[in-house]
Protein backbone atom coordinates (compact mmCIF):
# COMPACT_ATOMS: atom_id res chain seq x y z
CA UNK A 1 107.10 111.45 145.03
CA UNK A 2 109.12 109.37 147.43
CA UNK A 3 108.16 109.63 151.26
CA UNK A 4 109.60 108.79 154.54
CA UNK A 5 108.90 104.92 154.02
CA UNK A 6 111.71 105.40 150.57
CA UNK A 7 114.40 107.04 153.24
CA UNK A 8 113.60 103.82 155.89
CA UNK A 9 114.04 101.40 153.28
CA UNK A 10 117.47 103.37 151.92
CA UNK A 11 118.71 102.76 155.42
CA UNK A 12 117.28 99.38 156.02
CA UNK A 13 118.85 98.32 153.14
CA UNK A 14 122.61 99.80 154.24
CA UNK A 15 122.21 98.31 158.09
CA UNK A 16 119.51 95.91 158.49
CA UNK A 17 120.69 92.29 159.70
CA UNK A 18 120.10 89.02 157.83
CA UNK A 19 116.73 87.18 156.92
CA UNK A 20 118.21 83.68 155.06
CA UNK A 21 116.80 80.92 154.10
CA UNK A 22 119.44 78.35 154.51
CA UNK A 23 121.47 77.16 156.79
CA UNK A 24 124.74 78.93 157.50
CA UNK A 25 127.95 78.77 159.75
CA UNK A 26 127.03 82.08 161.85
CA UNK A 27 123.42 83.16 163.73
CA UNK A 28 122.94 86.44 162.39
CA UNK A 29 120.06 88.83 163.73
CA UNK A 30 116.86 88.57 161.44
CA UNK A 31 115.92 91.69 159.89
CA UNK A 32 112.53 93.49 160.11
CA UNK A 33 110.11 93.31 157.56
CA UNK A 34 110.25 96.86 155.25
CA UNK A 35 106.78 98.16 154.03
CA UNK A 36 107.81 99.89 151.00
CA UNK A 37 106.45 102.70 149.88
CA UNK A 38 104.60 101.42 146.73
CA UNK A 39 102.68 104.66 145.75
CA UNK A 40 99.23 103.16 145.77
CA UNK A 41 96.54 105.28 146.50
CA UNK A 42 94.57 104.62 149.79
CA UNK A 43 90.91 104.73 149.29
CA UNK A 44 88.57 106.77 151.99
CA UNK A 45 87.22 104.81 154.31
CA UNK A 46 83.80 102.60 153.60
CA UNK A 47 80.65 102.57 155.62
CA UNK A 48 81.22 98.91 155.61
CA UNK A 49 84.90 98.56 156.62
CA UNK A 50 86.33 95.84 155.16
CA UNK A 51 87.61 93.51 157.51
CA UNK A 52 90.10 91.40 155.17
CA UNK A 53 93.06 91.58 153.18
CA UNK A 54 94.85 89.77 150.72
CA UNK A 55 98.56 88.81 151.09
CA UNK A 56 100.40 86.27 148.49
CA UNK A 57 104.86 85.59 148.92
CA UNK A 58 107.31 85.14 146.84
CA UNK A 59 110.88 83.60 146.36
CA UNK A 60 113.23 85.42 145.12
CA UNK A 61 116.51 84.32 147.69
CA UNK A 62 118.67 82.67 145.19
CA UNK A 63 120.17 79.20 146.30
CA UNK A 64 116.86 78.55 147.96
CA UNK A 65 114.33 75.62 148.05
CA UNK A 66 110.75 75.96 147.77
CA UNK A 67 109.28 77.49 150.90
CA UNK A 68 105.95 78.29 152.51
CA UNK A 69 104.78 80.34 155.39
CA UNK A 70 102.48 79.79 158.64
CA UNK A 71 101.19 82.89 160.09
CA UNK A 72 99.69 83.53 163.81
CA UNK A 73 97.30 86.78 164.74
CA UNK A 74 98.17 88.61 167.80
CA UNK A 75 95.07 87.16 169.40
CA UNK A 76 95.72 83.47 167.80
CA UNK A 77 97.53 80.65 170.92
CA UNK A 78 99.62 79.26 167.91
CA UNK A 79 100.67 79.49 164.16
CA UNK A 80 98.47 78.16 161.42
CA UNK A 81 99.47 77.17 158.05
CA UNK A 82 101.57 76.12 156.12
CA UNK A 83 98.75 78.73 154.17
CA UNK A 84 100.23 77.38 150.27
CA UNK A 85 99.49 73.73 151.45
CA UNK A 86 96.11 74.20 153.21
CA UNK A 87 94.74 77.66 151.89
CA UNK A 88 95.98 77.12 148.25
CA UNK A 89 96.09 73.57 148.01
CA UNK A 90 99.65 73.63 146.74
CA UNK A 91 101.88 71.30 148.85
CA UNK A 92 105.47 71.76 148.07
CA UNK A 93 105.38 75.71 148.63
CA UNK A 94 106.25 78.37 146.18
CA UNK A 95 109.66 77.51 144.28
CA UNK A 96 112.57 79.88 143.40
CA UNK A 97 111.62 82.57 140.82
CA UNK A 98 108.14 82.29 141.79
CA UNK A 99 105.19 84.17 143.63
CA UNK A 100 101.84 82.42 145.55
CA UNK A 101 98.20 83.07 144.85
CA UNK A 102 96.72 85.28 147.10
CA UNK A 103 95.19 84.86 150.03
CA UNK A 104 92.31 85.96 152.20
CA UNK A 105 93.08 86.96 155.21
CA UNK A 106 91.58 88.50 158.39
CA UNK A 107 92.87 92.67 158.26
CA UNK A 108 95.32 92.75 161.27
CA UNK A 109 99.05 92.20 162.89
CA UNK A 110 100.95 88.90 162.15
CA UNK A 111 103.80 86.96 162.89
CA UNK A 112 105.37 84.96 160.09
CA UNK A 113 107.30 82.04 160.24
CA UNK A 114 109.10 80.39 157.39
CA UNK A 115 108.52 76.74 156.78
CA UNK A 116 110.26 73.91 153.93
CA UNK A 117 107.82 73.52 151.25
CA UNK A 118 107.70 69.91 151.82
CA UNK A 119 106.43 70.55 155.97
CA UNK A 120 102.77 69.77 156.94
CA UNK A 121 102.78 71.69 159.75
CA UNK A 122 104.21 74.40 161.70
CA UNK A 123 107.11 72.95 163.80
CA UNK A 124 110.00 73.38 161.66
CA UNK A 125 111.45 76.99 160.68
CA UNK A 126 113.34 77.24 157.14
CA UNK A 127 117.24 76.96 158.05
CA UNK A 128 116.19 77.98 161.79
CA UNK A 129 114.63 80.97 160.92
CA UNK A 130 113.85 83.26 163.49
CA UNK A 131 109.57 84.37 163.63
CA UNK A 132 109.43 87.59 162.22
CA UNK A 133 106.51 90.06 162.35
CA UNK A 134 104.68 91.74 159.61
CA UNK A 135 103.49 95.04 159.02
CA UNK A 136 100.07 95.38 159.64
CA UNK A 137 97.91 94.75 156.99
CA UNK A 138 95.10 97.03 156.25
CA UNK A 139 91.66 96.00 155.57
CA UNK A 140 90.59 96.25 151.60
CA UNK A 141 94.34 96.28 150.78
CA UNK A 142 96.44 93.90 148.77
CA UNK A 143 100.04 93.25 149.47
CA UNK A 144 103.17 90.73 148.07
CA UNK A 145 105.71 89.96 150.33
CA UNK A 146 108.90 89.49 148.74
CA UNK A 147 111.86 87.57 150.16
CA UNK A 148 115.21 88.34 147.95
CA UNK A 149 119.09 88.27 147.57
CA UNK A 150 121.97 85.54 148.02
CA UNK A 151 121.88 82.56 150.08
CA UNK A 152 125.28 82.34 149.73
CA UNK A 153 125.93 85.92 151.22
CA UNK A 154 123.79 86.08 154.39
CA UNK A 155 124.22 89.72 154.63
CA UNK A 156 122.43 90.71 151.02
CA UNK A 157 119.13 88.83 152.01
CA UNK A 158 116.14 91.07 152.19
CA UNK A 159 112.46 90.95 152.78
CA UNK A 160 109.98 93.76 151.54
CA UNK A 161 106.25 94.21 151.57
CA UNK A 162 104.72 95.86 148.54
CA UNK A 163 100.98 97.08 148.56
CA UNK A 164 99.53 96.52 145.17
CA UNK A 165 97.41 98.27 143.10
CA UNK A 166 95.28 95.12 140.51
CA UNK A 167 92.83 97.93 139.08
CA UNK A 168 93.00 97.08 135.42
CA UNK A 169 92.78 99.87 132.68
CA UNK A 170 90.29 99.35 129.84
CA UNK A 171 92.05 98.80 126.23
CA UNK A 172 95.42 99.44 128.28
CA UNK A 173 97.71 97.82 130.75
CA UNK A 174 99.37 98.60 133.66
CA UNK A 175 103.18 97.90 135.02
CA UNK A 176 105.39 98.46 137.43
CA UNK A 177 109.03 97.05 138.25
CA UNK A 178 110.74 96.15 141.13
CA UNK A 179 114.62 94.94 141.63
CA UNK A 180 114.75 91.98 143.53
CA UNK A 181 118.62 91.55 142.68
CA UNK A 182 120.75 91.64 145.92
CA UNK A 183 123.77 93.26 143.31
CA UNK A 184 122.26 95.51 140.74
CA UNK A 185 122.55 98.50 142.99
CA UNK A 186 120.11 100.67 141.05
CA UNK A 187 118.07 99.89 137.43
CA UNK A 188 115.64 100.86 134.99
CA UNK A 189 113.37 98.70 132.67
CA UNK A 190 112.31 99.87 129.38
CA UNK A 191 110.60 98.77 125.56
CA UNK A 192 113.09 98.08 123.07
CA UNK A 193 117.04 97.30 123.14
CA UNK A 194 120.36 99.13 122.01
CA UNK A 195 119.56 102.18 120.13
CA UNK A 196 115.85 101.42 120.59
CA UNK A 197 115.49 101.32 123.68
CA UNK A 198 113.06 103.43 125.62
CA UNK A 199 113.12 103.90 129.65
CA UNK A 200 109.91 103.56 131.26
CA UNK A 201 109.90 102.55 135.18
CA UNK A 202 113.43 104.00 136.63
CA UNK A 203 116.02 104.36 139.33
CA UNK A 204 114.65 101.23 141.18
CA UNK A 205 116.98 100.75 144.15
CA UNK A 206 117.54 97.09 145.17
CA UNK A 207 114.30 95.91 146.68
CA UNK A 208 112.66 99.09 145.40
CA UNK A 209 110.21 100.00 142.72
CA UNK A 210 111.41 101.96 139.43
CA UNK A 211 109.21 105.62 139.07
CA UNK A 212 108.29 107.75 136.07
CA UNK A 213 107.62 111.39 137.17
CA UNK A 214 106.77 109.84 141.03
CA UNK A 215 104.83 107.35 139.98
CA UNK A 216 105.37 103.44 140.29
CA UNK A 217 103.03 101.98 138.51
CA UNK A 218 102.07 103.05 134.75
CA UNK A 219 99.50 102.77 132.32
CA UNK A 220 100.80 101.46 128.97
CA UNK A 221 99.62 100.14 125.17
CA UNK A 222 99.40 96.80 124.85
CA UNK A 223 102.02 94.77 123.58
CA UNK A 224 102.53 91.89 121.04
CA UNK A 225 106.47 90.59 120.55
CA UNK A 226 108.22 93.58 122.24
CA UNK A 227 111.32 93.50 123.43
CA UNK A 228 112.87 95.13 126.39
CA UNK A 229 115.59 96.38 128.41
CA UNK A 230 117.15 96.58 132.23
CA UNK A 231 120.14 98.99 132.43
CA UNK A 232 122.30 100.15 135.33
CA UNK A 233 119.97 103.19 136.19
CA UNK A 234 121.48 106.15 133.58
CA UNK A 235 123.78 103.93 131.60
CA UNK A 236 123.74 103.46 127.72
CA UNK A 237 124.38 99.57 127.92
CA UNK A 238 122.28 96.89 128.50
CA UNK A 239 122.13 95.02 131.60
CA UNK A 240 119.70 92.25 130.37
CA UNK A 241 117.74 92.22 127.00
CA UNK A 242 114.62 89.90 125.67
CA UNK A 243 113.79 90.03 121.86
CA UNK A 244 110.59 89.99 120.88
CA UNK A 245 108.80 87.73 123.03
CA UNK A 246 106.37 89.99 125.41
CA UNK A 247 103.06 90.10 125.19
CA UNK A 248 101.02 91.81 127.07
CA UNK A 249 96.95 92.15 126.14
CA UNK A 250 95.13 94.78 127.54
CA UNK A 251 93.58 94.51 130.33
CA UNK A 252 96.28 93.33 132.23
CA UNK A 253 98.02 94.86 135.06
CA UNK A 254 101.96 93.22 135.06
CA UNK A 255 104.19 93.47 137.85
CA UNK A 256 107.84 92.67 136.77
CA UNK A 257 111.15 91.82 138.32
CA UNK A 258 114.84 91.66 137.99
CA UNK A 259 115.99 89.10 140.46
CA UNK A 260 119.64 87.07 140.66
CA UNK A 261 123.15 87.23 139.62
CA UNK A 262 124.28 89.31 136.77
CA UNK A 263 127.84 87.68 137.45
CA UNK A 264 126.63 84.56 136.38
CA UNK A 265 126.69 83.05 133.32
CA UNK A 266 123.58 83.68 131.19
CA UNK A 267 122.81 79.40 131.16
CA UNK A 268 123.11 79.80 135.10
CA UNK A 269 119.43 79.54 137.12
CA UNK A 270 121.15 81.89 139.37
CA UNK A 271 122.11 84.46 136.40
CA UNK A 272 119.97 87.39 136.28
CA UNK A 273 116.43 87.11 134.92
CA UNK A 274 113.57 88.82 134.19
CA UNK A 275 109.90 88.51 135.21
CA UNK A 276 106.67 89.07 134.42
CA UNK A 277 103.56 88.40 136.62
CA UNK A 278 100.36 88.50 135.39
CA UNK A 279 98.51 89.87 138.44
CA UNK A 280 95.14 90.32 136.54
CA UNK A 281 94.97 86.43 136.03
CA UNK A 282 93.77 83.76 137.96
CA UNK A 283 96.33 81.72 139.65
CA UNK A 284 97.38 78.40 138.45
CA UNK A 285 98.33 75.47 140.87
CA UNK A 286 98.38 77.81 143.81
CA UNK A 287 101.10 80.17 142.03
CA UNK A 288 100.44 84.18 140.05
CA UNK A 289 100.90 83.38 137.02
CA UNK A 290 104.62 84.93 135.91
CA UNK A 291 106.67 83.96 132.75
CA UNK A 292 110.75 83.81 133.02
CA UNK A 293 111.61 85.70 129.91
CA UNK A 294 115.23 85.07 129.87
């Protein structure tokens, strides 16, 4: 069931100003950072506390270069970072299409600020970026941070913060979707195409999470060369399709995205794709392991 947090975003989405990434002819305001609701269950509190959290980005602004982030606590003098380079030994930040490992951090309040990929240290914002603060991140909690839209259109660029959920189900999998397109207003993913096809995660708003029956995250079979869907939530056609490539072994727990263009051409790197993460996998070369399936 959708709570107050899935009315804020609604509105953030309709009158928040611009976060981009690149350098444009106007200074727009930055927006806010929007903790989405994300359904995940909060566990009671622990005797111990735990006192960190885990926190990994992605990319998802098309038109943009490879970026990485410095961070500063509201006790720290300065920023730290760039975290991909020093924390997950990845210079070169996390490219377009892409999402970080995660990372340790202390439980707390931060301010972000958005570096190139190529920086070693702190000094330079991405495109003149404005410092923007996060939500506060709870201790024993695990969260992506997800910057998306068009670089081109200041105005559609977003950033969200999803809590996750990585508890894997034994002989089964777990998924949820999120749309991370800046102009498919509303979508739903599901197994199989044309006739065949079979919603499961739906009505995810742009830079929201689909739901089945309230939930946004869903225990399914395994799969071995499935093929799947994303329509224009309650629509008959097909938005985007993939034949018969997806496997997914149980065990794992699979966040996937729409992100891009749907008005380009399918050859286009800006034309809509779809993702799927791995989140029950180590990370390779400081990135979540996700597969473009499109």
């Amino acid at each position: 069931m959708r709570n107050v947090f899935s009315t804020s975003l609604r509105m953030v989405l309709l009158a928040a100003a611009v976060w981009t990434l690149g350098t444009v002819s106007c200074t727009p305001m930055p927006p806010e950072i929007v903790a989405v609701d994300s359904g995940v269950n909060v566990n009671p509190d622990m005797v111990i506390p735990i006192t960190t959290t885990e926190l990994r980005f992605g990319n998802f602004v098309t038109g943009a270069g490879p970026v990485d982030l410095c961070i500063k606590g509201a006790q720290d003098p300065d920023f730290v970072g760039p975290l991909m380079r020093n924390m997950a030994s990845r210079p070169g930040g996390v490219p377009y299409l892409n999402v970080g490992m995660y990372l340790t951090l202390k439980a707390g309040s931060y301010t972000v600020k958005a570096v190139p990929g190529i920086r070693t240290d702190c000094t330079v914002s991405y495109g003149g970026l404005k410092d923007l603060v996060l939500p506060p991140l709870g201790g024993g909690r695990t969260y992506t941070l997800i910057p998306f839209g068009d670089q081109n259109r200041p105005t559609t660029v977003k950033i969200n913060l999803f809590e996750d959920d990585r508890t894997a189900q034994g002989g089964q999998a777990r998924m949820r979707f999120l749309n991370v397109s800046p102009d498919v207003p509303t979508a739903d993913f599901g197994f199989g195409t044309g006739a065949s096809y079979k919603a499961l995660l739906s009505d995810a708003l742009s830079g929201d999470l689909g739901r089945a029956s309230g939930m946004t995250i869903l225990t399914i079979a395994p799969q071995t060369g499935s093929s799947a869907s994303v329509r224009p939530s309650g629509m008959t056609t097909d938005l985007l399709t993939v034949n018969s490539t997806i496997n997914i072994p149980a065990g794992a727990v699979i966040t996937s995205f729409i992100a891009g263009l749907p008005s380009r051409a399918s050859t286009d790197p800006l034309s809509l794709k779809l993702i799927f993460c791995d989140d029950s996998k180590p990370a390779q070369s400081g990135l979540s392991i996700c597969t473009q399936l499109n």
